[in-house]
Protein backbone atom coordinates (compact mmCIF):
# COMPACT_ATOMS: atom_id res chain seq x y z
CA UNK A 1 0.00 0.00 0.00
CA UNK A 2 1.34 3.42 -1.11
CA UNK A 3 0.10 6.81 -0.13
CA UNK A 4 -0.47 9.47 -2.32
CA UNK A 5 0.50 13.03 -1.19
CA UNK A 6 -2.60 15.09 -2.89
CA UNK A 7 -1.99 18.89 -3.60
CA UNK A 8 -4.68 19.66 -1.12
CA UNK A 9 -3.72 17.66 1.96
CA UNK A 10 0.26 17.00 1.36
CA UNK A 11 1.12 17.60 5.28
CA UNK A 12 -1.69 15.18 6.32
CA UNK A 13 -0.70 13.06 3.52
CA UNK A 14 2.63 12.66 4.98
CA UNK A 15 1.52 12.19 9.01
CA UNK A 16 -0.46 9.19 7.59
CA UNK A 17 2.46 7.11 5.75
CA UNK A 18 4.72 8.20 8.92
CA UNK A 19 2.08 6.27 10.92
CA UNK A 20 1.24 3.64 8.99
CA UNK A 21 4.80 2.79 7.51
CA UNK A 22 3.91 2.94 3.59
CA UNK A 23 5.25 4.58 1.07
CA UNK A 24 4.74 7.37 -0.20
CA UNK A 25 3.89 8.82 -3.56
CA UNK A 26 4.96 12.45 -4.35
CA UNK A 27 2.48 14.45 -7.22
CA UNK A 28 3.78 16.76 -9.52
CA UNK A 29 0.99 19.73 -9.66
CA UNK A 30 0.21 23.04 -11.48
CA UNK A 31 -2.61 25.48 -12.72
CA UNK A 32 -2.34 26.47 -16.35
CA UNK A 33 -2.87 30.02 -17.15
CA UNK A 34 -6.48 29.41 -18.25
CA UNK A 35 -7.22 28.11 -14.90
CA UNK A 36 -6.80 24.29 -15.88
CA UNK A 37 -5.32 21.80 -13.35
CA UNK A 38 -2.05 19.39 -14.11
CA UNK A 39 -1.35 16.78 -11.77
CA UNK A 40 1.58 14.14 -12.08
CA UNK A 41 2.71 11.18 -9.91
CA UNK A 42 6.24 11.30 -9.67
CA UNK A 43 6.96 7.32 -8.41
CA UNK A 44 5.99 4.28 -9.33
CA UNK A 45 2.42 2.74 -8.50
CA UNK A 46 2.52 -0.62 -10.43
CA UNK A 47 0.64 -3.35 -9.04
CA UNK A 48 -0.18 -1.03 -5.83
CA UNK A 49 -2.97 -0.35 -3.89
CA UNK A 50 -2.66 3.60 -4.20
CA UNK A 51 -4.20 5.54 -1.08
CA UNK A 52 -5.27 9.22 -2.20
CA UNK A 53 -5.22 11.78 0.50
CA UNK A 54 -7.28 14.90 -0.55
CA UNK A 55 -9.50 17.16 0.86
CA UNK A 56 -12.19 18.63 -1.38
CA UNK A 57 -12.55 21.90 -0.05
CA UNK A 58 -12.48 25.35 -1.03
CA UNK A 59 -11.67 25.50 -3.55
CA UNK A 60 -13.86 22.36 -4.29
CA UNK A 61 -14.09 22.12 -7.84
CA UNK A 62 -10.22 22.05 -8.86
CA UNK A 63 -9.65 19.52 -5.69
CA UNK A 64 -12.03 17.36 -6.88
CA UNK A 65 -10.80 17.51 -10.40
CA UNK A 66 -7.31 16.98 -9.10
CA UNK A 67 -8.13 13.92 -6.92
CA UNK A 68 -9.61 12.50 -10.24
CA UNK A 69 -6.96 13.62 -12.07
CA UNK A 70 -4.72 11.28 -9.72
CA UNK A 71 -7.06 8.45 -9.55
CA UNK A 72 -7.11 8.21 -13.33
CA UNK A 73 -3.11 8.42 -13.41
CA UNK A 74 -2.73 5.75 -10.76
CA UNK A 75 -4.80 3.25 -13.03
CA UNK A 76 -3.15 4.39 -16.18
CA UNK A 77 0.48 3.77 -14.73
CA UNK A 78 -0.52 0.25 -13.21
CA UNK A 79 -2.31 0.95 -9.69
CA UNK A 80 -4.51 -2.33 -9.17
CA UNK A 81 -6.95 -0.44 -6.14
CA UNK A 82 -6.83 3.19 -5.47
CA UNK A 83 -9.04 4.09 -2.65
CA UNK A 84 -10.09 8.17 -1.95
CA UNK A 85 -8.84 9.20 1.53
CA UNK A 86 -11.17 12.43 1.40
CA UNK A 87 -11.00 14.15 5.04
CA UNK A 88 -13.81 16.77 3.58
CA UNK A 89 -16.41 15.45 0.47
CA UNK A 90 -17.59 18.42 -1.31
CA UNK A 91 -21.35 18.46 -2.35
CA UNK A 92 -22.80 16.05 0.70
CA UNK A 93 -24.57 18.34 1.52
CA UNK A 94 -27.24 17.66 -1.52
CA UNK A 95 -28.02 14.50 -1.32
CA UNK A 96 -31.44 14.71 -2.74
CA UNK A 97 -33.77 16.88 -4.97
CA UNK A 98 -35.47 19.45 -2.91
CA UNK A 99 -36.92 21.43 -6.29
CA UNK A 100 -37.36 20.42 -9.59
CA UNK A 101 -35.43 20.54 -12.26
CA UNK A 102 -32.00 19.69 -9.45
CA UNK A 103 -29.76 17.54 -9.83
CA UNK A 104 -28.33 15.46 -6.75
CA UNK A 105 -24.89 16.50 -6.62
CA UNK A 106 -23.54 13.91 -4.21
CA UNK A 107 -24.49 11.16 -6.71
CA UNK A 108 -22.43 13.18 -9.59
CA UNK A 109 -19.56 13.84 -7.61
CA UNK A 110 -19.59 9.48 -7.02
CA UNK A 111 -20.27 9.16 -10.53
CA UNK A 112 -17.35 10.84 -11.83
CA UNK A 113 -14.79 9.03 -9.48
CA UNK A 114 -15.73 6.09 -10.33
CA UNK A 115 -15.34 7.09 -13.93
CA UNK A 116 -12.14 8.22 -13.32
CA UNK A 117 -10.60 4.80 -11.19
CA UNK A 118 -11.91 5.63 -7.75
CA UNK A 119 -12.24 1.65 -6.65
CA UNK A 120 -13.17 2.61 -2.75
CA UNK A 121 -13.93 5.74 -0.66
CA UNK A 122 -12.98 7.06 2.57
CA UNK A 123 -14.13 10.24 4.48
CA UNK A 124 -14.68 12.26 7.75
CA UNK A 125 -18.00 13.27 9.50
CA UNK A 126 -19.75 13.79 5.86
CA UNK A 127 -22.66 15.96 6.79
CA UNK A 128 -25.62 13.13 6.28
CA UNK A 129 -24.02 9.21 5.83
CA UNK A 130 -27.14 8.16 4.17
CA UNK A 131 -25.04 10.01 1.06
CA UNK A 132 -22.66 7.05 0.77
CA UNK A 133 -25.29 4.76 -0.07
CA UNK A 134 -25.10 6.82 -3.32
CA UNK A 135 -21.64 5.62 -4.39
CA UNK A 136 -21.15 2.62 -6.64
CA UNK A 137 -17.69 1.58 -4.64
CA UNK A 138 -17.59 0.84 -0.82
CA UNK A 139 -17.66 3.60 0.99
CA UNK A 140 -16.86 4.56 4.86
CA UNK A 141 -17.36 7.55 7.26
CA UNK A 142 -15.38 7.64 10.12
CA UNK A 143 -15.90 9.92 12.98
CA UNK A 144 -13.02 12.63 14.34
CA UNK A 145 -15.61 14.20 17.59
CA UNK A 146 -13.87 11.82 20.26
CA UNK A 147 -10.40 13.17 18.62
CA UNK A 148 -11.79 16.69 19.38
CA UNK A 149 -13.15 15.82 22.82
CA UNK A 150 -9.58 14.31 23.45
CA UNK A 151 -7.87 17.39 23.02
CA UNK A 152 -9.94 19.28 25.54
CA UNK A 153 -9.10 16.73 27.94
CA UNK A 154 -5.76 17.19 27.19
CA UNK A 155 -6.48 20.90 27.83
CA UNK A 156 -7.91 20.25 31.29
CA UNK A 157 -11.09 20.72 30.29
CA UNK A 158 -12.29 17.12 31.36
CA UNK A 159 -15.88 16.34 32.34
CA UNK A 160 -17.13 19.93 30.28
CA UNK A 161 -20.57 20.13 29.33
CA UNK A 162 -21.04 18.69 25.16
CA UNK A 163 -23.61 20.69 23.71
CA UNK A 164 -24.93 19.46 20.37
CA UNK A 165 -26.55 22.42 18.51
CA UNK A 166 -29.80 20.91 17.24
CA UNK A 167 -31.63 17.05 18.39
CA UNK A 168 -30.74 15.70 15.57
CA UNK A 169 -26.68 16.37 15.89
CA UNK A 170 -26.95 14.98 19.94
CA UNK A 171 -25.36 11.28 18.30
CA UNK A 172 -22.45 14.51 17.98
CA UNK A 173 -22.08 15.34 21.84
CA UNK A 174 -22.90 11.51 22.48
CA UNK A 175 -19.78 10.59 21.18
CA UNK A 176 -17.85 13.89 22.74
CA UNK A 177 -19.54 12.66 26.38
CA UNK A 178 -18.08 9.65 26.06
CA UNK A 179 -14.51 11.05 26.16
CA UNK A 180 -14.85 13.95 28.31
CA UNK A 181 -17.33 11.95 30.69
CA UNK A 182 -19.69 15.22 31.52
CA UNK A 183 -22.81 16.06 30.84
CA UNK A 184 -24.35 16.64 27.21
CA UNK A 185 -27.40 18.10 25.41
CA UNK A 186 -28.97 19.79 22.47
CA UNK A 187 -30.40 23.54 21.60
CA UNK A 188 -34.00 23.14 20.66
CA UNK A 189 -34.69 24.46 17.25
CA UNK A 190 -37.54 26.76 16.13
CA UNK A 191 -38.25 27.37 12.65
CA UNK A 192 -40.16 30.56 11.34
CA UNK A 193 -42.61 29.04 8.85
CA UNK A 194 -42.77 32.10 6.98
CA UNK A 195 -39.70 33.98 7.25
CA UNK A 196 -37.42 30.26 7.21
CA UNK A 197 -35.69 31.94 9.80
CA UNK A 198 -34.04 29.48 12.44
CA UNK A 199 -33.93 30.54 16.49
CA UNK A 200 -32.72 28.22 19.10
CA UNK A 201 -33.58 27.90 23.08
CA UNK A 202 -32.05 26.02 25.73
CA UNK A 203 -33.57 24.26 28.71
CA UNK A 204 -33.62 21.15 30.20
CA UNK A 205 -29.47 21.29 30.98
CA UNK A 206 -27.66 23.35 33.33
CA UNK A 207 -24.26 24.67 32.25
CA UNK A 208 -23.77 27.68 34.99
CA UNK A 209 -20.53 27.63 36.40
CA UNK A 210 -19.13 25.19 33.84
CA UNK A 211 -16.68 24.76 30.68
CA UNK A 212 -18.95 24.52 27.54
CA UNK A 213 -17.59 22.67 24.18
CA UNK A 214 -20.25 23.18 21.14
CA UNK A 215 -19.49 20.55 19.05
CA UNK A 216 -20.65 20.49 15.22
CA UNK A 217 -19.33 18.53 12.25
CA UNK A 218 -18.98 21.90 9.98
CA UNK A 219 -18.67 25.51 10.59
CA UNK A 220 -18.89 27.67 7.94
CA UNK A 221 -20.90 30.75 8.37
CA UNK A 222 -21.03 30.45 11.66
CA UNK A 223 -24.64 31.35 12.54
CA UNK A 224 -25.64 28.73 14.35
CA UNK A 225 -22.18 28.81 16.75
CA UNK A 226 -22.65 32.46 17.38
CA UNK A 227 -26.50 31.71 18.96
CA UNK A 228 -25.36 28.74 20.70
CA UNK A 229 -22.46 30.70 21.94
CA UNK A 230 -24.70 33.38 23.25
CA UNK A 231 -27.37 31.06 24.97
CA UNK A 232 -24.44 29.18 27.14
CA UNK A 233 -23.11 32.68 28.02
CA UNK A 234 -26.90 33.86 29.10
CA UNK A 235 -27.38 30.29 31.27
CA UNK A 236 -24.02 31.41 33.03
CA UNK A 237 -21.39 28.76 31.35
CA UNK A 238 -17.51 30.00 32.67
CA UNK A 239 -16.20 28.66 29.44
CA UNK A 240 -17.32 28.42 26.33
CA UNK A 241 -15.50 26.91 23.34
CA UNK A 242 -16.29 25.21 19.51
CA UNK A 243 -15.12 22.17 18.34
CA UNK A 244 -15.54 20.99 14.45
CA UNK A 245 -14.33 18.69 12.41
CA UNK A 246 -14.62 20.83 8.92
CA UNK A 247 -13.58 24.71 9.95
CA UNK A 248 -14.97 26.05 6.71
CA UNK A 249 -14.92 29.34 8.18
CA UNK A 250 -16.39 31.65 5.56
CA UNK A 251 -15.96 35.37 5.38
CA UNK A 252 -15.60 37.40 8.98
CA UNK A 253 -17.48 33.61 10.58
CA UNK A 254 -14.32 33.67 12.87
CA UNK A 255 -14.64 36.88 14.02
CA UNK A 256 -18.58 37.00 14.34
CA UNK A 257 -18.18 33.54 16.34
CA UNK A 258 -15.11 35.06 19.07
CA UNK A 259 -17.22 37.98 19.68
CA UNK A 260 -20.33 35.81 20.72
CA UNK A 261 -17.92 34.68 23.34
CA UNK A 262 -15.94 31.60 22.49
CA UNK A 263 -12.77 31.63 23.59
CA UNK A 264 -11.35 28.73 21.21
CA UNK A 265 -12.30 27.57 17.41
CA UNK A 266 -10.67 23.80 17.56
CA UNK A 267 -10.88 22.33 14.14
CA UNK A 268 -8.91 19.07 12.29
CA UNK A 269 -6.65 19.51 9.18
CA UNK A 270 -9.64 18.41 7.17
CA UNK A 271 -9.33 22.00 6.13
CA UNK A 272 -6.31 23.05 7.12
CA UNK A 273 -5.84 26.57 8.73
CA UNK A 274 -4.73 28.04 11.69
CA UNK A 275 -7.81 26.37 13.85
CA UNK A 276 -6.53 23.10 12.79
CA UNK A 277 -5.49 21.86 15.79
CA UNK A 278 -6.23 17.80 15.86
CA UNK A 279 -5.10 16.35 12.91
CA UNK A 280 -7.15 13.25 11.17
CA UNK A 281 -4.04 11.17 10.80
CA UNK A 282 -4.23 8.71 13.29
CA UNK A 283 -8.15 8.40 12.61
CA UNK A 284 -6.78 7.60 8.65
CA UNK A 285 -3.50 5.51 10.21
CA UNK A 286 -5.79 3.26 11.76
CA UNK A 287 -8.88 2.69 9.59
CA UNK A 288 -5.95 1.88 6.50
CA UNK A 289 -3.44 -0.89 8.85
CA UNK A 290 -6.97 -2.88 9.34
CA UNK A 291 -7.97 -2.93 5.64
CA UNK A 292 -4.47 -4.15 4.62
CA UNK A 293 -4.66 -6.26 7.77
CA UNK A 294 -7.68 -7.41 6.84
């Protein structure tokens, strides 16, 4: 088994093969002056099963044409399984039609890696799992909260209060409880039926006088961090911090989300940046020993 360093997630790329002990294959990469991509491998993949590492996000379209790019290159130069290490899938996020005339963009995205040589897929906390059953090649999710939760408790933030930000994202601060062994709960979630506008409540937990950890498997905008943020603050939390596996992070989100009053953004290297404190590597390192084990 070799690993392949992809444009987008080279340093995460490399922690893998470090932890896993395979080699590693170096790409070759460049954008054209029309905007084109140009990826090469630069060793030899014959009769290997090729590991891809790369994100797919922003920006999303040339990632995803470069991981095809190097799927289609490993099975022209002799790969016999190349399997998509993607820590972030662009376009889970439609995963069915919701007005006519749509297409699903999930199933697309699957489509063309396959076309390309994509034999098996890979990826971290994709927004709804139900989207895998759309690819025509194996496909796994793995989780990266109780990595998060870990590095609180290496923060000395043990036994903080895991606060989910809707009911249905509680399986979320399920899986942080279990690590930092406090309590847990969810916002409630109001939705205007005219205006679509979203508002959020909490009851039924007490977080006064305690460390707070919102945990979320994306943050982009940041809207819904900055009301949770606010609501722990009002019920008297000491601490309050955000934990995510994909910091998206879009526009002044960042700013918007410290001045609701977290003190801490933690994210993984699924996007890399400077939140990207918990890397995915050893979630990757260990998912790839027990297929080759296996």
């Amino acid at each position: 088994m070799k690993i392949i360093l992809g444009p987008a997630s080279t340093a995460l790329g490399e922690k893998i093969a470090d932890l896993t002990g395979f080699g590693k294959v170096s790409t070759a990469h460049k954008t054209f002056p029309d905007g084109e991509s140009y990826v090469r491998l630069e060793d030899n993949v014959q009769n290997e099963h090729v590991v891809i590492v790369q994100t797919t996000s922003m920006p999303q379209d040339t990632r995803l044409m470069q991981l095809a790019f190097m799927a289609n290159a490993a099975k022209r130069n002799g790969a016999q399984k190349v399997t998509a290490a993607v820590p972030y899938l662009a376009y889970a996020r439609q995963d069915k039609m919701f007005l006519q005339g749509e297409n699903i963009s999930i199933e697309t995205v699957a489509a063309m890696l396959k076309a390309a040589g994509v034999d098996a897929l890979v990826t971290v906390n994709i927004h709804a799992e139900d989207a895998l059953n759309k690819f025509p090649f194996p496909s796994k999710n793995l989780s990266a909260i109780p990595l998060l939760a870990d590095y609180f408790v290496k923060e000395g933030y043990g036994k903080a209060f895991a606060l989910a930000p809707d009911k249905g994202a509680m399986y979320i601060a399920r899986q942080a409880q279990a690590v930092l062994r406090g309590e847990a709960g969810y916002l409630e979630k109001q939705r205007d039926r005219y205006t679509g506008k979203t508002s959020h409540t909490g009851k039924d937990f007490n977080v006064k006088g305690q460390t707070a950890i919102i945990f979320d498997d994306i943050i982009s905008t940041g809207g819904t961090i900055v009301g949770a943020a606010k609501i722990l603050r009002e019920l008297g939390a000491t601490h309050v911090f955000a934990a995510c596996v994909h910091p998206l992070l879009i526009g002044d989100a960042e700013t918007r989300i410290l001045d609701a009053g977290v003190e801490e953004i933690v994210g993984t290297d699924s996007v890399p940046s400077h939140t990207s404190k918990v890397t995915l590597a050893p979630l990757f390192a260990e998912w790839l020993r027990a297929q080759k084990s296996g």
